[in-house]
PDB file of N, CA and C in Angstrom:
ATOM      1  N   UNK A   1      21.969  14.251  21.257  1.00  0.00           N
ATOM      2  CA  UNK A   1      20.995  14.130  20.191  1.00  0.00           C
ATOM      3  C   UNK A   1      19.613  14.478  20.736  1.00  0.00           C
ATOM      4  N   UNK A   2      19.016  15.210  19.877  1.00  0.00           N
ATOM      5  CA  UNK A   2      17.597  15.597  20.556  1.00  0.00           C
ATOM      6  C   UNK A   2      16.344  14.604  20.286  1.00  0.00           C
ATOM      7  N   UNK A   3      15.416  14.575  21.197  1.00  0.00           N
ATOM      8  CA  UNK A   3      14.259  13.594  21.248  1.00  0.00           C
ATOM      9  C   UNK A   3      13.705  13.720  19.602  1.00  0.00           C
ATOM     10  N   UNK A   4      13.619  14.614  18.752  1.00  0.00           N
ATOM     11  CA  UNK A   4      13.946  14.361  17.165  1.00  0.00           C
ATOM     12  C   UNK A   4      14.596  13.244  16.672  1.00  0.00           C
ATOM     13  N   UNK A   5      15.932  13.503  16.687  1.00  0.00           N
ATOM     14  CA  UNK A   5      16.506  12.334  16.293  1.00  0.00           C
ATOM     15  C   UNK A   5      16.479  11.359  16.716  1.00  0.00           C
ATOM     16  N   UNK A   6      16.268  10.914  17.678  1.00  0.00           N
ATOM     17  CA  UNK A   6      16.330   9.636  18.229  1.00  0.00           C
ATOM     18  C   UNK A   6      15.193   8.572  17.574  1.00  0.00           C
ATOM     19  N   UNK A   7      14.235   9.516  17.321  1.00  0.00           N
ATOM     20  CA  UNK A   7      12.724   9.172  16.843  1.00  0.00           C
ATOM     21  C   UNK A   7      13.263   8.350  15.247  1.00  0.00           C
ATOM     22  N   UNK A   8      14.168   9.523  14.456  1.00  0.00           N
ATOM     23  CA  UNK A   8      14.265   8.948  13.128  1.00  0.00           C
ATOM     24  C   UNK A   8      15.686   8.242  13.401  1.00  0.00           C
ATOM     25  N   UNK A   9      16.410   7.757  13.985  1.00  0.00           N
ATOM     26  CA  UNK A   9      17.649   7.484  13.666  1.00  0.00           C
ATOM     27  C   UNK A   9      17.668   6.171  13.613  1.00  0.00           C
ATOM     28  N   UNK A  10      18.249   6.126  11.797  1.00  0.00           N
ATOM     29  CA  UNK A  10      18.616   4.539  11.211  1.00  0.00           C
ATOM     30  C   UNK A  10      17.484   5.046  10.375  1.00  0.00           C
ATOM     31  N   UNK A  11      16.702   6.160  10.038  1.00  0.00           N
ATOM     32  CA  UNK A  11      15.766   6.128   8.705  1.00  0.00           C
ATOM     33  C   UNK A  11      16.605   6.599   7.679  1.00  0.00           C
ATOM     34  N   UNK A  12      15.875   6.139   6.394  1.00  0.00           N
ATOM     35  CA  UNK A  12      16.401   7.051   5.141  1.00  0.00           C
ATOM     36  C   UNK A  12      15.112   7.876   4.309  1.00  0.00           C
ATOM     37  N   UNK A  13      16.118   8.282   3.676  1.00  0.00           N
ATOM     38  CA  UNK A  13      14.963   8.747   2.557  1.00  0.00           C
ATOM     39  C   UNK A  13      14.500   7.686   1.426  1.00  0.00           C
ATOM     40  N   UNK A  14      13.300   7.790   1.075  1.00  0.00           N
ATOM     41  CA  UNK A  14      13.100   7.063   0.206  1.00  0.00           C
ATOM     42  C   UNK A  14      13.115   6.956  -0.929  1.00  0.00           C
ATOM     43  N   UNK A  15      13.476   8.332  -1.635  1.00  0.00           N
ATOM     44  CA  UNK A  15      14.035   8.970  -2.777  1.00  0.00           C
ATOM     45  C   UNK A  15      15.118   8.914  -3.053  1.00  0.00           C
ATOM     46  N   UNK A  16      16.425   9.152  -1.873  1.00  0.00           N
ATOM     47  CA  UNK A  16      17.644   9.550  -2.118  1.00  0.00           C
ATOM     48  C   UNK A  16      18.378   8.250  -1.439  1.00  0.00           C
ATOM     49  N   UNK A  17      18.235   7.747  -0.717  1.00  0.00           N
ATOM     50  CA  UNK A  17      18.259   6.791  -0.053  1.00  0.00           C
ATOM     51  C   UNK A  17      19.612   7.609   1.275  1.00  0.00           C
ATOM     52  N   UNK A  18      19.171   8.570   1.134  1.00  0.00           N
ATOM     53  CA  UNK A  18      20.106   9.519   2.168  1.00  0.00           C
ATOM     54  C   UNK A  18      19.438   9.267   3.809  1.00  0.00           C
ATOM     55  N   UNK A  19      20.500   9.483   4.206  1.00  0.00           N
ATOM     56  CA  UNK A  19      20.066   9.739   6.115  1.00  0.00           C
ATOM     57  C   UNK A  19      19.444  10.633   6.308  1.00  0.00           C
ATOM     58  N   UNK A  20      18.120  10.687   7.133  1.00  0.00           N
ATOM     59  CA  UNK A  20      17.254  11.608   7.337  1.00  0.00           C
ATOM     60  C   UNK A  20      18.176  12.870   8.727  1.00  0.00           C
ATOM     61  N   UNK A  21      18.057  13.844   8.975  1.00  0.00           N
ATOM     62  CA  UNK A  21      18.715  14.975   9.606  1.00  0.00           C
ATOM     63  C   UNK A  21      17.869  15.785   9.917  1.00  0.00           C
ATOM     64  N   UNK A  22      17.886  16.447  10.780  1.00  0.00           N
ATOM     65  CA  UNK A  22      16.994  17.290  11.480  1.00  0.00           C
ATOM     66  C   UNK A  22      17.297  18.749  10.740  1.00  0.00           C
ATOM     67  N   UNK A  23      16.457  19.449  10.138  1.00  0.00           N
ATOM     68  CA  UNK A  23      17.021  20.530   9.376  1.00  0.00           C
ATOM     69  C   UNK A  23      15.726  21.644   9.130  1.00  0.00           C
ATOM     70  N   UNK A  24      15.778  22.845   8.368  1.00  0.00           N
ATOM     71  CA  UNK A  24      14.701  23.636   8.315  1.00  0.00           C
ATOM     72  C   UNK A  24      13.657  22.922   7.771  1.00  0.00           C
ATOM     73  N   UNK A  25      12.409  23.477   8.161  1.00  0.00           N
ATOM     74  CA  UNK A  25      11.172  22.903   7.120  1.00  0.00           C
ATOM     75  C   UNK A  25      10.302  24.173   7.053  1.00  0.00           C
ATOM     76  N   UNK A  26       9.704  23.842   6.774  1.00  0.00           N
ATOM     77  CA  UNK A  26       8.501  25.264   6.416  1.00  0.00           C
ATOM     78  C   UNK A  26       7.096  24.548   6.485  1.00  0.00           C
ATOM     79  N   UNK A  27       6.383  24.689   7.448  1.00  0.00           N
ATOM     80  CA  UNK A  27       5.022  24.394   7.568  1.00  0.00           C
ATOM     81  C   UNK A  27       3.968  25.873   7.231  1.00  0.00           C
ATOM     82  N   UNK A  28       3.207  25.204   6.352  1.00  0.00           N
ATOM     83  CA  UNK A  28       2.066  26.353   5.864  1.00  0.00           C
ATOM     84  C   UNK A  28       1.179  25.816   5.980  1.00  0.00           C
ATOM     85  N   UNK A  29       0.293  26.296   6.022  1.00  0.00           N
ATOM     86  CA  UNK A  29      -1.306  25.611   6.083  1.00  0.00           C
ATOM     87  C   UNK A  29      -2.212  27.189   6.013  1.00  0.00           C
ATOM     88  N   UNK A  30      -2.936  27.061   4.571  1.00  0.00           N
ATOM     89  CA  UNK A  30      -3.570  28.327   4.368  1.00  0.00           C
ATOM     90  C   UNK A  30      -2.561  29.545   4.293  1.00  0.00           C
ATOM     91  N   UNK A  31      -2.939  30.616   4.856  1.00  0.00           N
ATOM     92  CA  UNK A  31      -1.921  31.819   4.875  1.00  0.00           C
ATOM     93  C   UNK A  31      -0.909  31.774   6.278  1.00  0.00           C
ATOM     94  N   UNK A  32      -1.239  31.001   6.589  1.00  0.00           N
ATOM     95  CA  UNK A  32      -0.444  30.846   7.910  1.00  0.00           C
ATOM     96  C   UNK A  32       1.461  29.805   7.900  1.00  0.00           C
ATOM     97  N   UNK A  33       2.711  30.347   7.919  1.00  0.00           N
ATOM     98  CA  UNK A  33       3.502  29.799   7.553  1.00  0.00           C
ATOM     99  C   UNK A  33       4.939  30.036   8.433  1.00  0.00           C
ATOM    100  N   UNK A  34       5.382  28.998   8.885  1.00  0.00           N
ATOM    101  CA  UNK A  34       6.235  28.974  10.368  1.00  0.00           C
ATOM    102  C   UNK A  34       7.302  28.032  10.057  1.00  0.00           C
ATOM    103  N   UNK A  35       8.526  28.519   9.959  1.00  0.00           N
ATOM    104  CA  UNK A  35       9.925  27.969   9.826  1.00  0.00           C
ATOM    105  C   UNK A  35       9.709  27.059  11.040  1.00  0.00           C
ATOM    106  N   UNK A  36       9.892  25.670  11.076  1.00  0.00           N
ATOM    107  CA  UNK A  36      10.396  24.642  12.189  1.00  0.00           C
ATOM    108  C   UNK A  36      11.530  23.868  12.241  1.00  0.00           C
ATOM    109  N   UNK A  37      11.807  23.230  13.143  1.00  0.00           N
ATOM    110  CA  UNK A  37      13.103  22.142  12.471  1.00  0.00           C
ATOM    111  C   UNK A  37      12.380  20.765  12.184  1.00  0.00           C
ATOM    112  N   UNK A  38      12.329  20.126  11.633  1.00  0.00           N
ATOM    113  CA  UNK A  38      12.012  18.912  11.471  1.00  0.00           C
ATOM    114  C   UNK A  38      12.891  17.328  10.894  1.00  0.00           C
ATOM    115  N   UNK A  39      12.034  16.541  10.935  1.00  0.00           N
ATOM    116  CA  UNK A  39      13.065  15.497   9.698  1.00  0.00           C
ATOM    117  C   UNK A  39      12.910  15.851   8.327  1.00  0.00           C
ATOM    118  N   UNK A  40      14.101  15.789   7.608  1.00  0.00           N
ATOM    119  CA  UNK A  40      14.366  15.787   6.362  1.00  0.00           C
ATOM    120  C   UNK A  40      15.562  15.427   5.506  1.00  0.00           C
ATOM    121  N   UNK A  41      15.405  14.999   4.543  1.00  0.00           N
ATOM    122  CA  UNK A  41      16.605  14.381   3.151  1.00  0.00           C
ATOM    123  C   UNK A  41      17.151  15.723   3.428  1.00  0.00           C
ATOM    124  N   UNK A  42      18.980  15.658   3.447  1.00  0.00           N
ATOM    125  CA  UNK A  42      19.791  16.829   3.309  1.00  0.00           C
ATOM    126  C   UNK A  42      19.931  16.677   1.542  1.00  0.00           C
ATOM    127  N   UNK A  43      19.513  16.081   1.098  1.00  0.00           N
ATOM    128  CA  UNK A  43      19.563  15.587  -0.474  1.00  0.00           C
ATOM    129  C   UNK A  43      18.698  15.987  -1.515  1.00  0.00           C
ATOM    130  N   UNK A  44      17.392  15.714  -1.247  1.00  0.00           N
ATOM    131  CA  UNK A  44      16.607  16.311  -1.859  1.00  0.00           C
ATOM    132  C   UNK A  44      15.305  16.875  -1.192  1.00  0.00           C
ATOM    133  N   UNK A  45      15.141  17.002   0.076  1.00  0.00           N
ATOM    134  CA  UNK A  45      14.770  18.186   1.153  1.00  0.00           C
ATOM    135  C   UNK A  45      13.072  17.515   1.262  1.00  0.00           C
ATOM    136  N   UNK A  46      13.304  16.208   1.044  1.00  0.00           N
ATOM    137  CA  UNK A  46      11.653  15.696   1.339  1.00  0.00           C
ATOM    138  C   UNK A  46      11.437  15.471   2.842  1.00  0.00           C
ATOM    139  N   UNK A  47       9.898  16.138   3.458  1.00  0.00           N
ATOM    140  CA  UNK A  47      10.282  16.066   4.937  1.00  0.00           C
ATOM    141  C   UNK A  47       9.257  15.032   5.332  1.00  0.00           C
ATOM    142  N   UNK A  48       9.858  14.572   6.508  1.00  0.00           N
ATOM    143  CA  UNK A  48       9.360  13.291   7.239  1.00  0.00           C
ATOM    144  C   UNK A  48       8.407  14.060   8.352  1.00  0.00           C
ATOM    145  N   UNK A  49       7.195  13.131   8.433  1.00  0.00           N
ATOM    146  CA  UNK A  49       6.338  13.338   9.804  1.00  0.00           C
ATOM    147  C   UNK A  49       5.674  12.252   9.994  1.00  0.00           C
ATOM    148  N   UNK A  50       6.437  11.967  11.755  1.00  0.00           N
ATOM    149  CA  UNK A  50       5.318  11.184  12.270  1.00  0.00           C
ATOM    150  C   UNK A  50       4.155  10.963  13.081  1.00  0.00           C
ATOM    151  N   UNK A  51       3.408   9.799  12.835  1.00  0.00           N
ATOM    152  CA  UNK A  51       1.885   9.696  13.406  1.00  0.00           C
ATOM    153  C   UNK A  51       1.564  10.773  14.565  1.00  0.00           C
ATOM    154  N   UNK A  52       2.606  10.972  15.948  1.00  0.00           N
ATOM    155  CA  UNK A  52       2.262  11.855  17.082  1.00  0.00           C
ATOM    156  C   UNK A  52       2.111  13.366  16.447  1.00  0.00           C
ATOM    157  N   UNK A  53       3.546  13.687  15.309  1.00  0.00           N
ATOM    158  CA  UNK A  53       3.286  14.802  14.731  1.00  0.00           C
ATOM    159  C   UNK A  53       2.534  14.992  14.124  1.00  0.00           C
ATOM    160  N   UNK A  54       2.115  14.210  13.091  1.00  0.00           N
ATOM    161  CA  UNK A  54       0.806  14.175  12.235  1.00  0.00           C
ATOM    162  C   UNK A  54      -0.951  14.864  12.944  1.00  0.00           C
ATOM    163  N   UNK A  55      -0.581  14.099  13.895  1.00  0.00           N
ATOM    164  CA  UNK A  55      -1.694  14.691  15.060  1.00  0.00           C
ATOM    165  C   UNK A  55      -1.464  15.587  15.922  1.00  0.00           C
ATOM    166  N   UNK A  56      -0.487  16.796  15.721  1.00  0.00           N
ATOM    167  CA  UNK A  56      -0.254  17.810  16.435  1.00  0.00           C
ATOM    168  C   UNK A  56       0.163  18.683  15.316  1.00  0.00           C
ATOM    169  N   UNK A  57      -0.254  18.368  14.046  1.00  0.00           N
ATOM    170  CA  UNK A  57      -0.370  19.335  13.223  1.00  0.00           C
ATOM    171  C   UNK A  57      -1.683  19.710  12.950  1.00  0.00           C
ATOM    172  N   UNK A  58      -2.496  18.371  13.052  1.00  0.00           N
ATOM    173  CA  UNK A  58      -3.426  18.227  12.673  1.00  0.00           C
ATOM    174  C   UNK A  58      -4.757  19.274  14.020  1.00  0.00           C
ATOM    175  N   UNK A  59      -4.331  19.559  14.999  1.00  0.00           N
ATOM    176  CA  UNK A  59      -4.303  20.019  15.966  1.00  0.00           C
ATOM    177  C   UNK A  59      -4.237  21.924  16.022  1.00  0.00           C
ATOM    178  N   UNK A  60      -3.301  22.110  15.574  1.00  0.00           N
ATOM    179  CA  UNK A  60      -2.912  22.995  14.912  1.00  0.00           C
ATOM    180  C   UNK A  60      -3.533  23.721  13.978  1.00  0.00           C
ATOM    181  N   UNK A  61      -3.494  22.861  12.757  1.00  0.00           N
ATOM    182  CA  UNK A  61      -5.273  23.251  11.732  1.00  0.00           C
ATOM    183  C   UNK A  61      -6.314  23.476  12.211  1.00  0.00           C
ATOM    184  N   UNK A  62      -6.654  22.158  13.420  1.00  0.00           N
ATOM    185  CA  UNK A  62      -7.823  22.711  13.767  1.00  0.00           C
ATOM    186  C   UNK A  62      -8.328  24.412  14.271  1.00  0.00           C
ATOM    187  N   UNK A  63      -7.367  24.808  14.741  1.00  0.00           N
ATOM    188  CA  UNK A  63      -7.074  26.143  15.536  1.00  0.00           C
ATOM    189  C   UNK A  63      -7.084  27.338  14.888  1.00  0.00           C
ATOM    190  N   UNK A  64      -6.391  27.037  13.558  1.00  0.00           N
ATOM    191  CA  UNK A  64      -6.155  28.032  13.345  1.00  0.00           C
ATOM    192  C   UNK A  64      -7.307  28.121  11.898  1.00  0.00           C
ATOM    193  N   UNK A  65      -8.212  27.010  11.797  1.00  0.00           N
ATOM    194  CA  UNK A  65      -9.811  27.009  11.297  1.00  0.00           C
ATOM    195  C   UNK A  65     -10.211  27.656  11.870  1.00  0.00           C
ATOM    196  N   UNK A  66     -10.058  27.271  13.031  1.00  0.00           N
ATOM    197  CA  UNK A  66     -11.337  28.371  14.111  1.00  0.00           C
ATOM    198  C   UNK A  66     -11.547  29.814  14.351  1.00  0.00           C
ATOM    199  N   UNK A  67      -9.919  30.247  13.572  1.00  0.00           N
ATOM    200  CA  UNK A  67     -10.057  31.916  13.971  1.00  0.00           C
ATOM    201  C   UNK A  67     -10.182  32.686  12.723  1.00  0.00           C
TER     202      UNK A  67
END
């Protein structure tokens, strides 16, 4: 199991009440847009991020403000 899952495992969704799974996501921000794997409902495809990620997206924005 990858350092992903381990992070969410035993979460659900809060919609579906489904097991969260590591699966495609699509991060965009502005015109800028990059297939990742992330957490997400195999159910109804709502994706999970946490606080460390939150701040390494947030990271990310900053960067790609700058250019």
């Amino acid at each position: 199991m990858t350092e992903m899952g381990k992070e969410w495992e035993g979460w659900y969704c809060f919609k579906c009440n489904e097991k969260i799974e590591e699966g495609g996501v699509l991060f965009s921000y502005l015109d800028f847009k990059r297939p990742i794997k992330g957490p997400r409902c195999p159910k109804c495809g709502a994706v999970f991020v946490s606080e460390e990620q939150g701040r390494k997206l947030r990271n990310i924005e900053e960067q790609i403000e700058d250019k």
